[in-house]
PDB file of N, CA and C in Angstrom:
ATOM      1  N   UNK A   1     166.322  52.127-132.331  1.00  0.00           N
ATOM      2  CA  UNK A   1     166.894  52.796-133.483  1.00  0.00           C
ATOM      3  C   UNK A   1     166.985  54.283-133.175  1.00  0.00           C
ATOM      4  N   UNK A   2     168.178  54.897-133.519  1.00  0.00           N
ATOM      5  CA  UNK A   2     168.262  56.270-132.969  1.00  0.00           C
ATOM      6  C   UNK A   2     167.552  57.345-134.047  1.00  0.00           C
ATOM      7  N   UNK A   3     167.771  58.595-133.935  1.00  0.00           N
ATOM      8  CA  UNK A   3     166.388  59.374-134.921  1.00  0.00           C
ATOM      9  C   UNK A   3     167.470  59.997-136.198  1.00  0.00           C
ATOM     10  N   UNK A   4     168.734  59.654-135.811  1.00  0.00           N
ATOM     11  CA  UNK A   4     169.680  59.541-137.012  1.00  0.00           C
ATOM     12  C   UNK A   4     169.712  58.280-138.133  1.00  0.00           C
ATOM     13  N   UNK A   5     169.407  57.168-137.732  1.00  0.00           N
ATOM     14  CA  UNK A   5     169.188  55.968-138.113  1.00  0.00           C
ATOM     15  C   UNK A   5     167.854  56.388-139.081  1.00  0.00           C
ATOM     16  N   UNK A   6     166.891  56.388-138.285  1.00  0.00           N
ATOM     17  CA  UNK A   6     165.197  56.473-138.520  1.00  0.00           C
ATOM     18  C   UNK A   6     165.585  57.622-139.832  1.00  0.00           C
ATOM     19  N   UNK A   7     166.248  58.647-139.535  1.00  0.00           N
ATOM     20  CA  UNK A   7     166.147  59.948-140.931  1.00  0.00           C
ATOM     21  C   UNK A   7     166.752  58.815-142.255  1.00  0.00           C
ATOM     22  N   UNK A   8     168.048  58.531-141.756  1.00  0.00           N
ATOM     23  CA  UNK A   8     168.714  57.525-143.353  1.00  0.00           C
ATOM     24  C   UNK A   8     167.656  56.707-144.053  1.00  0.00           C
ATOM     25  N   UNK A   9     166.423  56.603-143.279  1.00  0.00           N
ATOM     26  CA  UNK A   9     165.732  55.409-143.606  1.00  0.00           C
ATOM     27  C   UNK A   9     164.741  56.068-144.954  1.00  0.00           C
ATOM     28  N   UNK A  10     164.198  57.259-144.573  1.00  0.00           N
ATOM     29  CA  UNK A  10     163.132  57.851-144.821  1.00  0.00           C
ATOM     30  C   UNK A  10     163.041  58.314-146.453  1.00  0.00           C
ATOM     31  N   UNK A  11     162.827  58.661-146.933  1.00  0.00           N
ATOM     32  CA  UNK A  11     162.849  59.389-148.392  1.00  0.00           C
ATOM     33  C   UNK A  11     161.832  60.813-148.731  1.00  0.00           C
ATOM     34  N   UNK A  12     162.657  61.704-148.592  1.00  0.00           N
ATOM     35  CA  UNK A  12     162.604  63.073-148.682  1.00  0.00           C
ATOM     36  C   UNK A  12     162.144  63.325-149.923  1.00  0.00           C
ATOM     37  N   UNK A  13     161.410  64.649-149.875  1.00  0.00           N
ATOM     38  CA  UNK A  13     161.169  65.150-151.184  1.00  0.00           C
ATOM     39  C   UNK A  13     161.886  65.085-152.549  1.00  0.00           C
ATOM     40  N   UNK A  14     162.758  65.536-152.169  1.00  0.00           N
ATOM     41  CA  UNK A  14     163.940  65.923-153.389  1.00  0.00           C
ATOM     42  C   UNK A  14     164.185  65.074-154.060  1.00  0.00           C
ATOM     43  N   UNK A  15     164.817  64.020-153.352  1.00  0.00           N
ATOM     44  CA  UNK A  15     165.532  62.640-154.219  1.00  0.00           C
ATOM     45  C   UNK A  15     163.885  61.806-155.232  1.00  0.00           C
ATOM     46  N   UNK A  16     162.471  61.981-153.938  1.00  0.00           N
ATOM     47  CA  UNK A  16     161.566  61.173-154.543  1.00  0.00           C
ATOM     48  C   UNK A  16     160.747  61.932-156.142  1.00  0.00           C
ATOM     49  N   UNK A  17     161.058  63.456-155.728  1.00  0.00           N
ATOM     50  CA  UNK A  17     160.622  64.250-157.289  1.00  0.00           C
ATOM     51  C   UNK A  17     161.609  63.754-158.151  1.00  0.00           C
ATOM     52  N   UNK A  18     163.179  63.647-158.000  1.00  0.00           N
ATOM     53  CA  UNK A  18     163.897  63.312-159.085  1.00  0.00           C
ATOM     54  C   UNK A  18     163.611  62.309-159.855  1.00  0.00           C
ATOM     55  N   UNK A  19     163.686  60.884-158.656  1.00  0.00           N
ATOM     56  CA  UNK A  19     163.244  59.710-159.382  1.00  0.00           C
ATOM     57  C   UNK A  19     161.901  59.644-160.483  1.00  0.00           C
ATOM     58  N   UNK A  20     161.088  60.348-160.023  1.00  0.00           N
ATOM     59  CA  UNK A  20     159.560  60.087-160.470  1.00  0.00           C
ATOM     60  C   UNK A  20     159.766  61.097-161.831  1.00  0.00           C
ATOM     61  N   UNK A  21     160.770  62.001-161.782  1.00  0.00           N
ATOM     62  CA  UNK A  21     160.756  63.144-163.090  1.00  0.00           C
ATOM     63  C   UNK A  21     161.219  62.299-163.957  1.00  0.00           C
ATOM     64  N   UNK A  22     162.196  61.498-163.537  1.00  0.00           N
ATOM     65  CA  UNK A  22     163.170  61.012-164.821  1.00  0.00           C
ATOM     66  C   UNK A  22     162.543  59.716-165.311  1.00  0.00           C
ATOM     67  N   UNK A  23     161.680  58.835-164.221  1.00  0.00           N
ATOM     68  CA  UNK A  23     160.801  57.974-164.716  1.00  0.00           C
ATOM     69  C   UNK A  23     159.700  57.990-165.811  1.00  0.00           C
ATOM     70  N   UNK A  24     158.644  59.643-165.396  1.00  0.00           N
ATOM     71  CA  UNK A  24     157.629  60.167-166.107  1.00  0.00           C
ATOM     72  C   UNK A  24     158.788  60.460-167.157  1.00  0.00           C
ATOM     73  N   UNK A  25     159.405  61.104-167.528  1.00  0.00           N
ATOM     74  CA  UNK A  25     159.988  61.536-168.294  1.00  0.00           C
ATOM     75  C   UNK A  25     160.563  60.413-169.787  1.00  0.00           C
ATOM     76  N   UNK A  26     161.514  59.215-168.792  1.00  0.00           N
ATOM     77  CA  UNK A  26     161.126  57.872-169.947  1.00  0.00           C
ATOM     78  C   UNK A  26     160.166  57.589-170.306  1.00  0.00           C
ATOM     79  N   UNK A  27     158.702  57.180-169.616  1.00  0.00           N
ATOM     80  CA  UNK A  27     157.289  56.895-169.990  1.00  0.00           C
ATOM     81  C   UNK A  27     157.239  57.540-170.966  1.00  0.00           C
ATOM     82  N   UNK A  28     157.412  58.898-170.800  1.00  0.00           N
ATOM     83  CA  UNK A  28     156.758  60.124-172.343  1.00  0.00           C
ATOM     84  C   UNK A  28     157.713  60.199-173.064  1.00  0.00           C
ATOM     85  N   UNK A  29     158.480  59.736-173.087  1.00  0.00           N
ATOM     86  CA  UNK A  29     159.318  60.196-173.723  1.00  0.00           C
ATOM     87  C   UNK A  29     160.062  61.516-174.714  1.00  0.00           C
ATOM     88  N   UNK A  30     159.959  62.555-173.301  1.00  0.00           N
ATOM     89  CA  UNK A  30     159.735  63.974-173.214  1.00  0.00           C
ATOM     90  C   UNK A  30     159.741  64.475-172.662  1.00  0.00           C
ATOM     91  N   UNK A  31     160.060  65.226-172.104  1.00  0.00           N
ATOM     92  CA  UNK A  31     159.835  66.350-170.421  1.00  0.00           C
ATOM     93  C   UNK A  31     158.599  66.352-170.546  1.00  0.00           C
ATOM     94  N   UNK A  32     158.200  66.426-168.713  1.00  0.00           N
ATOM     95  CA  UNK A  32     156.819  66.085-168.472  1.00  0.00           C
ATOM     96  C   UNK A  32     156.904  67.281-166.965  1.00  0.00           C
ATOM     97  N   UNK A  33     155.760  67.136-166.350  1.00  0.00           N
ATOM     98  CA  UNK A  33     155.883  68.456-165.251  1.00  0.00           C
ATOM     99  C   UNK A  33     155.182  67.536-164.198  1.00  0.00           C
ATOM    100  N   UNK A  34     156.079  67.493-162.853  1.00  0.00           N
ATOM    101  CA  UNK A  34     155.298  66.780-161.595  1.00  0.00           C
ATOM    102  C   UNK A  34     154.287  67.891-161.465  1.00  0.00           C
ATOM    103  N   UNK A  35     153.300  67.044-161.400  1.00  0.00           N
ATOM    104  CA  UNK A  35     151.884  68.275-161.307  1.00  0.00           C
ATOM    105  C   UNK A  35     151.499  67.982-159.563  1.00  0.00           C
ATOM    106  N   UNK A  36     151.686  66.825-158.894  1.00  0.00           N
ATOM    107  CA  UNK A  36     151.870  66.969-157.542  1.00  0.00           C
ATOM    108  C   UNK A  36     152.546  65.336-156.684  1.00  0.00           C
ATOM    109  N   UNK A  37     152.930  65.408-155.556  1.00  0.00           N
ATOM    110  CA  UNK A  37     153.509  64.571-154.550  1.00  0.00           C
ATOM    111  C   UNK A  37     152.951  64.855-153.570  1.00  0.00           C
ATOM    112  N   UNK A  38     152.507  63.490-152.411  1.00  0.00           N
ATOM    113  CA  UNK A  38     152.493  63.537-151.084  1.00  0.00           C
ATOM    114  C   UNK A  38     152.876  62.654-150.703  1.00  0.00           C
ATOM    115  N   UNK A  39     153.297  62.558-149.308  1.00  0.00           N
ATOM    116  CA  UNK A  39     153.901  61.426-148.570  1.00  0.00           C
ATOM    117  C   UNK A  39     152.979  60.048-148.244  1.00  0.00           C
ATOM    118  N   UNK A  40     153.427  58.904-148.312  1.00  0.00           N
ATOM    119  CA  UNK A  40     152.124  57.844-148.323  1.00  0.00           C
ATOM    120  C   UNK A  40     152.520  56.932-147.205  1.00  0.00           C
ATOM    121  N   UNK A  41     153.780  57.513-146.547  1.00  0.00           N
ATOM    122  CA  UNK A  41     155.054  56.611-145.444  1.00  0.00           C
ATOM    123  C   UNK A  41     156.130  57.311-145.779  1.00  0.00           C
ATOM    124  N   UNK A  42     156.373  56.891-144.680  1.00  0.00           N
ATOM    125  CA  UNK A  42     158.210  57.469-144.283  1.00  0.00           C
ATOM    126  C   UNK A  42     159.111  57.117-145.545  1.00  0.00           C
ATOM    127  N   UNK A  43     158.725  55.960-146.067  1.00  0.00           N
ATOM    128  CA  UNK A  43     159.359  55.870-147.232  1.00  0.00           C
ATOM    129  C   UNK A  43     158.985  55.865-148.516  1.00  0.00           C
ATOM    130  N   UNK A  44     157.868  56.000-148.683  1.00  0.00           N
ATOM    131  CA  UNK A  44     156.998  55.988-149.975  1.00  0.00           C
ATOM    132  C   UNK A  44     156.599  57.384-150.259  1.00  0.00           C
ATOM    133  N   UNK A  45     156.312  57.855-151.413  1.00  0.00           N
ATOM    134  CA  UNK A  45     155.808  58.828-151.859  1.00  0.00           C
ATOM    135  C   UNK A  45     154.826  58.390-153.314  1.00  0.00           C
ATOM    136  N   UNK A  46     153.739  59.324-152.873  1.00  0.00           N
ATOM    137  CA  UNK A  46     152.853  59.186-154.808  1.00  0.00           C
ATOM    138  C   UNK A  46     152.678  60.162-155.304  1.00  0.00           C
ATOM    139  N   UNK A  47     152.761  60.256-156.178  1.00  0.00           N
ATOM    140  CA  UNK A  47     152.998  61.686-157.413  1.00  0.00           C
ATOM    141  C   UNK A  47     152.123  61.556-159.171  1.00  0.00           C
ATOM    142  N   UNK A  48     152.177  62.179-159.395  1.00  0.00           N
ATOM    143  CA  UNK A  48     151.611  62.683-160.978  1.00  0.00           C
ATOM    144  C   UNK A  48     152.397  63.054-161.503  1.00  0.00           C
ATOM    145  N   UNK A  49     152.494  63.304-162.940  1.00  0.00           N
ATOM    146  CA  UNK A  49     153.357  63.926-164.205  1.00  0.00           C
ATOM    147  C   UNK A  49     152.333  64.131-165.562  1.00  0.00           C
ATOM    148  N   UNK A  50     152.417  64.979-166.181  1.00  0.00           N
ATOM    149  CA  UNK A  50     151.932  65.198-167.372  1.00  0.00           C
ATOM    150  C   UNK A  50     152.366  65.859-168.040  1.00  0.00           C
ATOM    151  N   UNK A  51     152.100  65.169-169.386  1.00  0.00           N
ATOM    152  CA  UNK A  51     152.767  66.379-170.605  1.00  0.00           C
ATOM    153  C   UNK A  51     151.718  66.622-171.692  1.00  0.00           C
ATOM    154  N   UNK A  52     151.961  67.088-172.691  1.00  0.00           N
ATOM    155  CA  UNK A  52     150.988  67.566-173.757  1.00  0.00           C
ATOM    156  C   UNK A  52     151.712  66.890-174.885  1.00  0.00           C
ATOM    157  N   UNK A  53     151.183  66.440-175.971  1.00  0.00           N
ATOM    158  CA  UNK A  53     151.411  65.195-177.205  1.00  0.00           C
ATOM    159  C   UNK A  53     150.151  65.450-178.263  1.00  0.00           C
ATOM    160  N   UNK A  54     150.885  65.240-179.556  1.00  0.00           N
ATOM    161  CA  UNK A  54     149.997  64.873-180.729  1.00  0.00           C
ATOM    162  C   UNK A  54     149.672  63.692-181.071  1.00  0.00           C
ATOM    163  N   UNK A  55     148.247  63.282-180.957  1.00  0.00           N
ATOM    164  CA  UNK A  55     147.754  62.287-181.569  1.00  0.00           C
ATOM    165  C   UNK A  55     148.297  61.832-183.407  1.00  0.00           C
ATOM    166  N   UNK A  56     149.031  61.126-183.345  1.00  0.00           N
ATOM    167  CA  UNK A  56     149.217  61.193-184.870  1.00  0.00           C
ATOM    168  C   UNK A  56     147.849  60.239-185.613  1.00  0.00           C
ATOM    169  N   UNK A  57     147.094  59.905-184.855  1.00  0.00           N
ATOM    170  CA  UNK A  57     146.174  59.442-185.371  1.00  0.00           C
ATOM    171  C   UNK A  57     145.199  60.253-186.051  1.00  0.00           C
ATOM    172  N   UNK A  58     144.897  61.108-184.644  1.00  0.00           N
ATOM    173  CA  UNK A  58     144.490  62.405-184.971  1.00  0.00           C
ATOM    174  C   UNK A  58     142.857  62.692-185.308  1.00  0.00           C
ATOM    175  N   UNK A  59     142.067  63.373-185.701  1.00  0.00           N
ATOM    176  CA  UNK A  59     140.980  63.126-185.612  1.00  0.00           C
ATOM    177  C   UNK A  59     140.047  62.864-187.075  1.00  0.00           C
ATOM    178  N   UNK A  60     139.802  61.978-187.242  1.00  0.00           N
ATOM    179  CA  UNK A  60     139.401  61.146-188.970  1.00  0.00           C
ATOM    180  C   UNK A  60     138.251  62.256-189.315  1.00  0.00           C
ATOM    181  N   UNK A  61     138.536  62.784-190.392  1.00  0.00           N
ATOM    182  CA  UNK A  61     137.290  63.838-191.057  1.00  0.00           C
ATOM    183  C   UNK A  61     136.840  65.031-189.989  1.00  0.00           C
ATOM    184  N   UNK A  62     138.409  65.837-189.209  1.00  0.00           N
ATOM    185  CA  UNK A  62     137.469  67.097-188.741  1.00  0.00           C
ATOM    186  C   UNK A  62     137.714  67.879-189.444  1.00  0.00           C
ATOM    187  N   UNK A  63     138.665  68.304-190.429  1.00  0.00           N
ATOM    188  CA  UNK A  63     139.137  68.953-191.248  1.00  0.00           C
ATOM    189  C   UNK A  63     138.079  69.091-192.432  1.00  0.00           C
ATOM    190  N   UNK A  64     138.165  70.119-192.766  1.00  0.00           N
ATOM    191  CA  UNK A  64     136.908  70.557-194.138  1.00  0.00           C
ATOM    192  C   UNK A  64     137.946  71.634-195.016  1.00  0.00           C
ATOM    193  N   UNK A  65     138.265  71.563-196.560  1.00  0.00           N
ATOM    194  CA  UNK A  65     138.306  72.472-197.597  1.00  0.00           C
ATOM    195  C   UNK A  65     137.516  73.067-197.691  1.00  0.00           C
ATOM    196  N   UNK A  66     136.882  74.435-197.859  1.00  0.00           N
ATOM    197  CA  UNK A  66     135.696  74.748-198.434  1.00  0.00           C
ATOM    198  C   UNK A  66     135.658  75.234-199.923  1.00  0.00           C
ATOM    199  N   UNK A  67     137.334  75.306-200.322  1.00  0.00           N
ATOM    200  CA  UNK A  67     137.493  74.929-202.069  1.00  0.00           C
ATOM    201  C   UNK A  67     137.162  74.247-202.609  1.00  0.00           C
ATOM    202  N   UNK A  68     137.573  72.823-201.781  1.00  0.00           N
ATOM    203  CA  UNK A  68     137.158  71.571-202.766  1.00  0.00           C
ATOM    204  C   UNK A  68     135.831  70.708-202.122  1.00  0.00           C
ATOM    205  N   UNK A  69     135.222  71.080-201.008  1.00  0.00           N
ATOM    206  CA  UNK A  69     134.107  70.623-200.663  1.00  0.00           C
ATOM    207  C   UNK A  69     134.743  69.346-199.502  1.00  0.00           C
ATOM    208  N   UNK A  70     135.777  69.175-199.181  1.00  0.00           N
ATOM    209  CA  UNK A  70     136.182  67.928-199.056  1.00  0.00           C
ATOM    210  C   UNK A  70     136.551  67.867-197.409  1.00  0.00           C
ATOM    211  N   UNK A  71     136.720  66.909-196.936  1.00  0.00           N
ATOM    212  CA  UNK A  71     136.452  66.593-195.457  1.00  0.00           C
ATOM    213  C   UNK A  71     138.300  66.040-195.354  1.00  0.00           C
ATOM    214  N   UNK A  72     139.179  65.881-194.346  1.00  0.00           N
ATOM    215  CA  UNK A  72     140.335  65.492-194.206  1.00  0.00           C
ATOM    216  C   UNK A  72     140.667  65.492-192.790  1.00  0.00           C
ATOM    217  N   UNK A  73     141.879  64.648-192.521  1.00  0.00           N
ATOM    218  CA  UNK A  73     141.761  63.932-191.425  1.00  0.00           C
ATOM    219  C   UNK A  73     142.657  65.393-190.992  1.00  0.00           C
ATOM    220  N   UNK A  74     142.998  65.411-189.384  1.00  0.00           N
ATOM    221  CA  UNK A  74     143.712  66.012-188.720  1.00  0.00           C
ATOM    222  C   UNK A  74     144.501  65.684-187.557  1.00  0.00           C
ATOM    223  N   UNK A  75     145.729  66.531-186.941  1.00  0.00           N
ATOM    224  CA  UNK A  75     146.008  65.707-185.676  1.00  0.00           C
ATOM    225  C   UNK A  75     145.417  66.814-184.840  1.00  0.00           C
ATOM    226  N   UNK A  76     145.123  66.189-183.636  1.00  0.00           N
ATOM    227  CA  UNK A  76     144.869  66.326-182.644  1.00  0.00           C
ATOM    228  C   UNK A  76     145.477  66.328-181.743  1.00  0.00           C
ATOM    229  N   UNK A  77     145.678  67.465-180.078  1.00  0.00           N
ATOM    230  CA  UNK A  77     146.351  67.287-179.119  1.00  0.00           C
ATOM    231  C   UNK A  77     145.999  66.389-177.445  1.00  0.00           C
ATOM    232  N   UNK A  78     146.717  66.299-177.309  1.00  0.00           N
ATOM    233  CA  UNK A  78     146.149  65.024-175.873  1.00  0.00           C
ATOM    234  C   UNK A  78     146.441  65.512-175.066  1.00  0.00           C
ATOM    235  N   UNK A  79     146.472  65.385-173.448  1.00  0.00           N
ATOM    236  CA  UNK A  79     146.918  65.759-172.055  1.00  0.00           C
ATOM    237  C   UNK A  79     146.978  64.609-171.642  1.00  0.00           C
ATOM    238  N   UNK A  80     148.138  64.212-171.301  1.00  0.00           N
ATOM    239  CA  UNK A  80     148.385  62.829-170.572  1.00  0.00           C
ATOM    240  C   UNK A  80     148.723  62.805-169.820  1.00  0.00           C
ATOM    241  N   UNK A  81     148.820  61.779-168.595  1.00  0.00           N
ATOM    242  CA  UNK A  81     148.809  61.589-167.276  1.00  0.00           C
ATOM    243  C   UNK A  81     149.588  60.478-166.662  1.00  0.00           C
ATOM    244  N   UNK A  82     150.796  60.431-166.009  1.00  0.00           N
ATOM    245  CA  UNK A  82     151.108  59.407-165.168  1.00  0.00           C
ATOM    246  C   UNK A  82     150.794  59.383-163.804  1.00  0.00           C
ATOM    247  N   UNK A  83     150.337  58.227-163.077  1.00  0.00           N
ATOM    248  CA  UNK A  83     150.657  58.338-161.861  1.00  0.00           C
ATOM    249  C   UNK A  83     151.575  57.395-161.354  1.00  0.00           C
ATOM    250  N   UNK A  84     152.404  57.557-160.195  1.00  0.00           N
ATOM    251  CA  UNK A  84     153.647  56.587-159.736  1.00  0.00           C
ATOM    252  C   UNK A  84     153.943  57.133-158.271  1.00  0.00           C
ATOM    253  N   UNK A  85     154.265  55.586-157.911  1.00  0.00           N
ATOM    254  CA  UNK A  85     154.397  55.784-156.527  1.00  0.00           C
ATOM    255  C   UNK A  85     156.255  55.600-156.633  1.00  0.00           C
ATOM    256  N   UNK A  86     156.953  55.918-155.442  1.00  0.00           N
ATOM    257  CA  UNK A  86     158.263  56.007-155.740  1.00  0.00           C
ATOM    258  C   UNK A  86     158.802  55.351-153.610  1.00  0.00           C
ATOM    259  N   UNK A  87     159.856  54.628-153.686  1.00  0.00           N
ATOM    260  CA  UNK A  87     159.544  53.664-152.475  1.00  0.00           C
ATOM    261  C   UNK A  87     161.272  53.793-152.248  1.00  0.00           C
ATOM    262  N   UNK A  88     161.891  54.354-151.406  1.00  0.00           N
ATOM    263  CA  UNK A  88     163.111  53.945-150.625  1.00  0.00           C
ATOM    264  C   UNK A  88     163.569  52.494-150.454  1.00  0.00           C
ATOM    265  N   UNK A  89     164.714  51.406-150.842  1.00  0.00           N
ATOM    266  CA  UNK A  89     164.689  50.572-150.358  1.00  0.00           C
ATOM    267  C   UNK A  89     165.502  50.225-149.380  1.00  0.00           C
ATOM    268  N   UNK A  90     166.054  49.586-148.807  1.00  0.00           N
ATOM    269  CA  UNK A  90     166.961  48.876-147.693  1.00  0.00           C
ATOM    270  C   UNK A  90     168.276  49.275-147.859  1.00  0.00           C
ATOM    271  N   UNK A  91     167.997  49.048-149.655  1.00  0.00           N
ATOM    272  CA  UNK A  91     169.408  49.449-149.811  1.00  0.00           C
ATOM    273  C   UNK A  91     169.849  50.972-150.198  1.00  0.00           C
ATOM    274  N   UNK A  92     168.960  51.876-149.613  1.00  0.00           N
ATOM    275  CA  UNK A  92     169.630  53.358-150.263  1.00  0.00           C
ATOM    276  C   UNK A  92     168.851  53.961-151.391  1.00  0.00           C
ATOM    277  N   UNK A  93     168.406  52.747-152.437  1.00  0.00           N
ATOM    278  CA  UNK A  93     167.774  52.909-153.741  1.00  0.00           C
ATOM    279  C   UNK A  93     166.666  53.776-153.604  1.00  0.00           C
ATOM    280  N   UNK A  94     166.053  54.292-154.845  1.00  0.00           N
ATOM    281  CA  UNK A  94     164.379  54.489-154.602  1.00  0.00           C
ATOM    282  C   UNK A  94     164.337  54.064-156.349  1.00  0.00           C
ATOM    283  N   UNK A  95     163.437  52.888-155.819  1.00  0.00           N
ATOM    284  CA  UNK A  95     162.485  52.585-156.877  1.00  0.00           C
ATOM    285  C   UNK A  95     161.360  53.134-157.592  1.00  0.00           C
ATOM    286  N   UNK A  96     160.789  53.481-158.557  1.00  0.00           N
ATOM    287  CA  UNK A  96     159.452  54.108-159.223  1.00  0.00           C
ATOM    288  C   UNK A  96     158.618  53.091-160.119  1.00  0.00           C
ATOM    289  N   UNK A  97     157.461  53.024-159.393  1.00  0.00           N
ATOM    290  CA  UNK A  97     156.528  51.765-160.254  1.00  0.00           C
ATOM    291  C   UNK A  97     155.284  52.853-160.646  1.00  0.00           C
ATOM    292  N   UNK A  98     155.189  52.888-162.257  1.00  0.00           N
ATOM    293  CA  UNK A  98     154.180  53.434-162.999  1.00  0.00           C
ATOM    294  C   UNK A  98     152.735  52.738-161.932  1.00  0.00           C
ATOM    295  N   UNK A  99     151.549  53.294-161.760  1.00  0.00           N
ATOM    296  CA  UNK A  99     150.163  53.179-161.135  1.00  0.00           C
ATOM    297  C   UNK A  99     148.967  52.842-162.290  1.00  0.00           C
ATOM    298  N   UNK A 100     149.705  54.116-162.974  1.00  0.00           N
ATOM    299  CA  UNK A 100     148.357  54.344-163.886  1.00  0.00           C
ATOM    300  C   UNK A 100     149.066  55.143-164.733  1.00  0.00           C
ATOM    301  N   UNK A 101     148.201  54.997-166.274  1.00  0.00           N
ATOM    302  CA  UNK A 101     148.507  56.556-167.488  1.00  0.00           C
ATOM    303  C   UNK A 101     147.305  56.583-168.133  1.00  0.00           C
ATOM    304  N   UNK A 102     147.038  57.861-168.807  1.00  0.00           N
ATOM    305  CA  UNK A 102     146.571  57.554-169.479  1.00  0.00           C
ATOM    306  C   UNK A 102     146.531  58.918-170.594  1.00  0.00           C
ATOM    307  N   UNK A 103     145.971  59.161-171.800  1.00  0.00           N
ATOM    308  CA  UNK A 103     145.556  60.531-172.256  1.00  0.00           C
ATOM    309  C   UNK A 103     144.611  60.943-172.870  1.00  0.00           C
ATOM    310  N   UNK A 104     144.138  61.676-172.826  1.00  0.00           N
ATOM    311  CA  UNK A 104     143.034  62.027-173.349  1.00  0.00           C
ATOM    312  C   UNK A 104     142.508  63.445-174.448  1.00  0.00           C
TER     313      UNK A 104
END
């Protein structure tokens, strides 16, 4: 295989941040920020994304009146986390398979 061949094969930075932005980006449904990428193979790459989100659940009784004596629920903010690996295929493509999420 010549080292022109071997490059078509490979998956470069650029194309593998795009995929993984617009992936994290459906997951959250939100702009999210690649927080980092490294190479895992010539054709694979793994990466992170996170964004910032309100719990609408939020946190039960942190809230206090001190008019009415009274305790009330609140929302709360999260930091959430994807991780995803992103894979060149045969055919040109690059695929992105979620790893892990989570927030906290």
């Amino acid at each position: 295989m010549t080292a022109s061949a071997i490059a078509g094969t490979e998956l470069s930075y650029a194309p593998a941040k795009r995929a993984m932005q617009s992936k994290a980006d459906r997951f959250a449904g939100k702009r999210t920020k690649i927080t980092y990428m490294f190479h895992l193979k010539p054709t694979v790459y793994s990466g992170r994304a996170e964004w910032d989100r309100v719990d609408p659940t939020g946190c039960k009784g942190c809230g206090y009146d001190p008019a009415t004596g009274n305790f009330y629920d609140t929302p709360s903010d999260e930091s959430c986390s994807v991780s995803m690996v992103a894979k060149k295929l045969a055919s040109g493509q690059i695929r992105v398979r979620v790893e892990d999420s989570y927030c906290i």
